[in-house]
C-alpha atoms as a PDB file:
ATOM      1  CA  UNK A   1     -11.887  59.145-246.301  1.00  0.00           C
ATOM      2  CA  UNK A   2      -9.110  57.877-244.104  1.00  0.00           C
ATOM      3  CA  UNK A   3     -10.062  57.610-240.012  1.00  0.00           C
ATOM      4  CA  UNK A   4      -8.183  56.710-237.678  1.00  0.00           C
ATOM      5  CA  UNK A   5      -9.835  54.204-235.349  1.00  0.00           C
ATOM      6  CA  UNK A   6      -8.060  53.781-232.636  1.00  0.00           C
ATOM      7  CA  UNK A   7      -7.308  57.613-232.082  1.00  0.00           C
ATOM      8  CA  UNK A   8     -11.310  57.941-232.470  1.00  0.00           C
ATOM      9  CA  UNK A   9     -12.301  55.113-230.271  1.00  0.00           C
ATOM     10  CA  UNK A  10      -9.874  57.016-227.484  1.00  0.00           C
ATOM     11  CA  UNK A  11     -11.477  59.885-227.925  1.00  0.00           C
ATOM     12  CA  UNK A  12     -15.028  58.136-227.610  1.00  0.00           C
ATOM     13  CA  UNK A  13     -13.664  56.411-224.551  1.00  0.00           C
ATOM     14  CA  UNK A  14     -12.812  59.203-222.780  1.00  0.00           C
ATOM     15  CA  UNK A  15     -15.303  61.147-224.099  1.00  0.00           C
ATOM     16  CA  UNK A  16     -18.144  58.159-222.957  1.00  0.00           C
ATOM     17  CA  UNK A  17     -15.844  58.402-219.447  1.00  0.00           C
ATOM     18  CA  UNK A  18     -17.053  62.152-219.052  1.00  0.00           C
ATOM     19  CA  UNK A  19     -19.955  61.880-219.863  1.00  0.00           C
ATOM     20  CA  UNK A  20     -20.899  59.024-217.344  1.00  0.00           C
ATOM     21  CA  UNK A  21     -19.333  61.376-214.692  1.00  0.00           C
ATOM     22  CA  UNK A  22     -21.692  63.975-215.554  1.00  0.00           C
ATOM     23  CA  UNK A  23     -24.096  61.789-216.032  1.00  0.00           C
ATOM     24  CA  UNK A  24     -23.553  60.221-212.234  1.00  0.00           C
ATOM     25  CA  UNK A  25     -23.953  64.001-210.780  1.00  0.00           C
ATOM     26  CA  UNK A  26     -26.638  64.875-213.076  1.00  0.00           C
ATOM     27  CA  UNK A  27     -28.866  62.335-211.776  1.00  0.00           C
ATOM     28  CA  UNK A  28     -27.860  62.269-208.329  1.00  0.00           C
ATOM     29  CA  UNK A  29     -29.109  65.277-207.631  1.00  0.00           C
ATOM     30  CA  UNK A  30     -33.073  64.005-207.723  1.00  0.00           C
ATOM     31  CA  UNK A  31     -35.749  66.658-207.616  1.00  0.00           C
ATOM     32  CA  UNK A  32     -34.877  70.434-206.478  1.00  0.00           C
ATOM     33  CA  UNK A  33     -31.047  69.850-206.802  1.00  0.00           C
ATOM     34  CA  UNK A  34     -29.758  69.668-210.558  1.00  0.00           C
ATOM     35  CA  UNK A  35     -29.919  72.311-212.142  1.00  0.00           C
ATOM     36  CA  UNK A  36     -31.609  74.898-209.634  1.00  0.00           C
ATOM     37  CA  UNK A  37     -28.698  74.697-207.741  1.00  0.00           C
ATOM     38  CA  UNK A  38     -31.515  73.876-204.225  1.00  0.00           C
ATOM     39  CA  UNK A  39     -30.253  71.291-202.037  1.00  0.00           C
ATOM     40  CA  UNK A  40     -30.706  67.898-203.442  1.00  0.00           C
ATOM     41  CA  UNK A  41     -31.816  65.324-201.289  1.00  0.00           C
ATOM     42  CA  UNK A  42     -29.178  64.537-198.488  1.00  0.00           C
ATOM     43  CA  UNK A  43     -28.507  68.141-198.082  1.00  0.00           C
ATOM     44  CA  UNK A  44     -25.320  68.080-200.018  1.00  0.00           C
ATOM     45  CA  UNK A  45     -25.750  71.429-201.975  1.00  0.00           C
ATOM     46  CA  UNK A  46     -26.651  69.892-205.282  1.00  0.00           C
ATOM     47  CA  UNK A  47     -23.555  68.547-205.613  1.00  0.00           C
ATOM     48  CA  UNK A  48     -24.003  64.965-205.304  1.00  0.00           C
ATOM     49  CA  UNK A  49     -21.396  62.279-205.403  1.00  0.00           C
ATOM     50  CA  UNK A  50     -18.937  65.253-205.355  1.00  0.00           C
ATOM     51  CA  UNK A  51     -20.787  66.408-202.114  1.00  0.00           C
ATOM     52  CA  UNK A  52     -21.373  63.179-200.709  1.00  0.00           C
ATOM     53  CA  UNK A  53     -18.320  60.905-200.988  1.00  0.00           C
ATOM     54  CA  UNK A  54     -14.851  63.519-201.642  1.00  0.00           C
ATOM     55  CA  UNK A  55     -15.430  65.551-198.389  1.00  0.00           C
ATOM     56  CA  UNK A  56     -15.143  68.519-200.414  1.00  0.00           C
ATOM     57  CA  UNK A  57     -14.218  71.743-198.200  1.00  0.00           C
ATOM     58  CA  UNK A  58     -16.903  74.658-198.159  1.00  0.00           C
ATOM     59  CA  UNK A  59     -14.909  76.669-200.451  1.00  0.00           C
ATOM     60  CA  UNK A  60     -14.850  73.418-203.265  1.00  0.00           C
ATOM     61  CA  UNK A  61     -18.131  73.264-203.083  1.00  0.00           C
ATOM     62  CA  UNK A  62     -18.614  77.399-203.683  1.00  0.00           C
ATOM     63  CA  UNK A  63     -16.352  76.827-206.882  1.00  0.00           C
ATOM     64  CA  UNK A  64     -17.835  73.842-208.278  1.00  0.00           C
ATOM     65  CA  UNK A  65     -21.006  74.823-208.109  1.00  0.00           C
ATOM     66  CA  UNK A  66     -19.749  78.435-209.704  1.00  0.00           C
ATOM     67  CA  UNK A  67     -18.545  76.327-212.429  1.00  0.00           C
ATOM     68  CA  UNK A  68     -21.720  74.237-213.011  1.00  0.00           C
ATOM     69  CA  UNK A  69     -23.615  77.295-212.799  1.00  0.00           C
ATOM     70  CA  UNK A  70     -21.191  79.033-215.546  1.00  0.00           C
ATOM     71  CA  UNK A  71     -21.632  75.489-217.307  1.00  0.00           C
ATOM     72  CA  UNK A  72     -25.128  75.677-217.669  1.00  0.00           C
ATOM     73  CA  UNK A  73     -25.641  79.270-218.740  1.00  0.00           C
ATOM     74  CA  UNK A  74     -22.969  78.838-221.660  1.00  0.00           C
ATOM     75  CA  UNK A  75     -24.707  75.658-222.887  1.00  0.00           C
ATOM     76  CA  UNK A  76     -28.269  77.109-222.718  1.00  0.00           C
ATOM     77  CA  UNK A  77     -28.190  78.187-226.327  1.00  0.00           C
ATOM     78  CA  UNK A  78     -27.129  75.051-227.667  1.00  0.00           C
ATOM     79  CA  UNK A  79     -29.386  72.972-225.648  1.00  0.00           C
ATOM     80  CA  UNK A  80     -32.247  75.524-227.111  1.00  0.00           C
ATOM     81  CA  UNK A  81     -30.838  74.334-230.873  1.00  0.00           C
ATOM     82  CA  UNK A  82     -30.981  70.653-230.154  1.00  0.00           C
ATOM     83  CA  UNK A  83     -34.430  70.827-228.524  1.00  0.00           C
ATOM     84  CA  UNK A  84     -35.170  73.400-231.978  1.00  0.00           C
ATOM     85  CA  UNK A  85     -33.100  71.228-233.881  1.00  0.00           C
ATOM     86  CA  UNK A  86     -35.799  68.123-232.780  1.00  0.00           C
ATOM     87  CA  UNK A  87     -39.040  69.719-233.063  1.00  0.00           C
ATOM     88  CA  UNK A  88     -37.762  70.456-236.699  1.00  0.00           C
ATOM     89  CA  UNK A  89     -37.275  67.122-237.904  1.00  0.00           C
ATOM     90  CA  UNK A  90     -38.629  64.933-240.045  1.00  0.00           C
ATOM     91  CA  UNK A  91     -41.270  62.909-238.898  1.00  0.00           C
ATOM     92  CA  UNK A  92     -40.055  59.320-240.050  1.00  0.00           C
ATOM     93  CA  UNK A  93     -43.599  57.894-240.240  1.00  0.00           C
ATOM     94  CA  UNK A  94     -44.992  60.439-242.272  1.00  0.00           C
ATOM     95  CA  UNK A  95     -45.201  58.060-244.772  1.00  0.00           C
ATOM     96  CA  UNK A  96     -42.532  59.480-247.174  1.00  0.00           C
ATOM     97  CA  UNK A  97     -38.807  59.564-246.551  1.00  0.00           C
ATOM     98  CA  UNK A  98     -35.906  62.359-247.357  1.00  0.00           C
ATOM     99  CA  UNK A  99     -32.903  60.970-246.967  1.00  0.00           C
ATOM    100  CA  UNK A 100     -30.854  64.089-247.609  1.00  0.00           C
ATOM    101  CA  UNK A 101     -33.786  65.722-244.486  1.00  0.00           C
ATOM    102  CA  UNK A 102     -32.948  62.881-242.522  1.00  0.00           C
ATOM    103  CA  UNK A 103     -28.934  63.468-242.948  1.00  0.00           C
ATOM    104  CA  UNK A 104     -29.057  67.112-242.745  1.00  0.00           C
ATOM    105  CA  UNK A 105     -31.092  67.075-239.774  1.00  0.00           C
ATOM    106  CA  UNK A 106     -28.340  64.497-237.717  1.00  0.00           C
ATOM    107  CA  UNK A 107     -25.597  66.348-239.032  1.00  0.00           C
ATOM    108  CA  UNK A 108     -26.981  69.698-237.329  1.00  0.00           C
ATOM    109  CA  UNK A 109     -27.737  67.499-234.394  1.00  0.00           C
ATOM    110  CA  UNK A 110     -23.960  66.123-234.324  1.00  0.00           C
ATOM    111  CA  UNK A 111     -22.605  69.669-234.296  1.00  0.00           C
ATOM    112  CA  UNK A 112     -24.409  70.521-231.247  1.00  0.00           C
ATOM    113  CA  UNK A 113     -23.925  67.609-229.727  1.00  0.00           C
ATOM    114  CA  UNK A 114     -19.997  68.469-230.565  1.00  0.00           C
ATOM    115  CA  UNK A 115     -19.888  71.900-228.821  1.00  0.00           C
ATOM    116  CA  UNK A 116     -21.716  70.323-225.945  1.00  0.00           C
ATOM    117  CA  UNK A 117     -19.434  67.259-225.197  1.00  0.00           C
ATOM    118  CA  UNK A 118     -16.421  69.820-225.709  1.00  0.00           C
ATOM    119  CA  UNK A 119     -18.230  72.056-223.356  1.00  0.00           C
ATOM    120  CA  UNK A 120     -18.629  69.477-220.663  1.00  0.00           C
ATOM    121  CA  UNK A 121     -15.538  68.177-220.692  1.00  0.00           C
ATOM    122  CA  UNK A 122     -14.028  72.179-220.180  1.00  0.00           C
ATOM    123  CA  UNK A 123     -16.665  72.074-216.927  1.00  0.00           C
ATOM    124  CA  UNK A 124     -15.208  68.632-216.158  1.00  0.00           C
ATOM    125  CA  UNK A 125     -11.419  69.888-216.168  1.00  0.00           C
ATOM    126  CA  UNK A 126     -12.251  73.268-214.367  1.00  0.00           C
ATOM    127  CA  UNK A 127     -13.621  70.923-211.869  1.00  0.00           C
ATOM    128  CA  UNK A 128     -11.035  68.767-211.328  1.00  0.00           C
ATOM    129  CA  UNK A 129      -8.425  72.157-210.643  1.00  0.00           C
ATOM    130  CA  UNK A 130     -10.799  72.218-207.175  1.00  0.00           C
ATOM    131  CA  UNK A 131      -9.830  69.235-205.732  1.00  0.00           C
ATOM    132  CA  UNK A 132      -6.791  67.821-204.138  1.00  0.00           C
ATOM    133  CA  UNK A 133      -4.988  64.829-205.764  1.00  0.00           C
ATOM    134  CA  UNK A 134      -6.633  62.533-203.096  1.00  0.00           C
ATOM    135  CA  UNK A 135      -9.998  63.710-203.787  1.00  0.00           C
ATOM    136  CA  UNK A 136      -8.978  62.816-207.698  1.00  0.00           C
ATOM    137  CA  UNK A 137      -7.506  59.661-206.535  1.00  0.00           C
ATOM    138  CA  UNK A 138     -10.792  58.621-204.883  1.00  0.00           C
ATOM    139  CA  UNK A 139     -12.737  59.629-208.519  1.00  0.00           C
ATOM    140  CA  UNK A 140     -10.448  57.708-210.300  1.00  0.00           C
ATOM    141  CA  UNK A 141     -10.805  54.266-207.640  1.00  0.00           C
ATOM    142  CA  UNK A 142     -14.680  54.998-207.889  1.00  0.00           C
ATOM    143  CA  UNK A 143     -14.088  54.762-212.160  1.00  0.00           C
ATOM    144  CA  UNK A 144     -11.629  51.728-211.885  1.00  0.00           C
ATOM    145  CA  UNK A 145     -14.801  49.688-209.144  1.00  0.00           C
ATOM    146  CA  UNK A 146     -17.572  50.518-212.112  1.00  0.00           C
ATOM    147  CA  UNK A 147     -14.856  48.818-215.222  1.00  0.00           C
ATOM    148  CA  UNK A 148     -14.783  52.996-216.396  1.00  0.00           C
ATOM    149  CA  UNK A 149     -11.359  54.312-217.170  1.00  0.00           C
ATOM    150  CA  UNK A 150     -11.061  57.897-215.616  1.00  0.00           C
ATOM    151  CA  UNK A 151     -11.094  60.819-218.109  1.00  0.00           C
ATOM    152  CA  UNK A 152      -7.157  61.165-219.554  1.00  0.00           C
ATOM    153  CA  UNK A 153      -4.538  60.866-221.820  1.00  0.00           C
ATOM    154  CA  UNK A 154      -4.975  57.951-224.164  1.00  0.00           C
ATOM    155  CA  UNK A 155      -2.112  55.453-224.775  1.00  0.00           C
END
């Protein structure tokens, strides 16, 4: 089998670069904000950095969170097989070991985990058709201060 590394490690890059953006308004949000869609602490309608540091306009904030919202219903499912997906695995100290269990379980995992890193990044770009090309310029200074390169093209 022939990969392609540096195509793949682009992809993981950018894909990794998503991810921690998520990740940053996932756990923002603290208790009552993510995914309930309450106001997080600060009073910044759940939307956290987003909320907090871009100025977005009341109407930004409406579609964001409509997208989030949209986000998180389409996902349920999957999140439902992964957490079904983990209750059904092997258990590695059960004193035998099935390899071809073992696989076939992380393979199942990895397709999930596929549809839902696609699926993010979709939210991601739908989000970033909200905001003006300063607010994106501030997003992508905020990436270059924490050594992240912004989600993009690779070279």
């Amino acid at each position: 089998m022939n990969f392609n590394w540096k195509k793949k490690s682009s992809v993981i890059a950018i894909a990794g670069a998503i991810l921690l953006t998520l990740a940053m308004v996932v756990f923002s949000q603290g208790p009552g904000g993510f995914p309930g869609g309450q106001r997080g602490p600060g009073g910044h309608d759940g939307l956290g950095p987003l909320g907090r540091d871009l100025n977005l306009t009341d109407d930004q904030k409406v579609q964001i969170k409509k997208i989030r919202e949209s986000f998180e219903e389409n996902t349920k499912s999957l999140h439902e097989q992964l957490r079904t997906l983990h209750e059904s695995e092997p258990d590695p100290l059960s004193g035998t070991f099935d390899e071809a269990a073992v696989r076939a379980a992380a393979e199942a995992r990895a397709k999930v985990d596929i549809e839902l890193a696609v699926a993010r990044a979709k939210m991601m770009s739908q989000i970033a058709t909200v905001l003006t090309a300063d607010q994106k310029a501030q997003i992508a200074a905020k990436h270059a201060k924490f050594g992240e390169r912004p989600p993009g093209p690779p070279e």
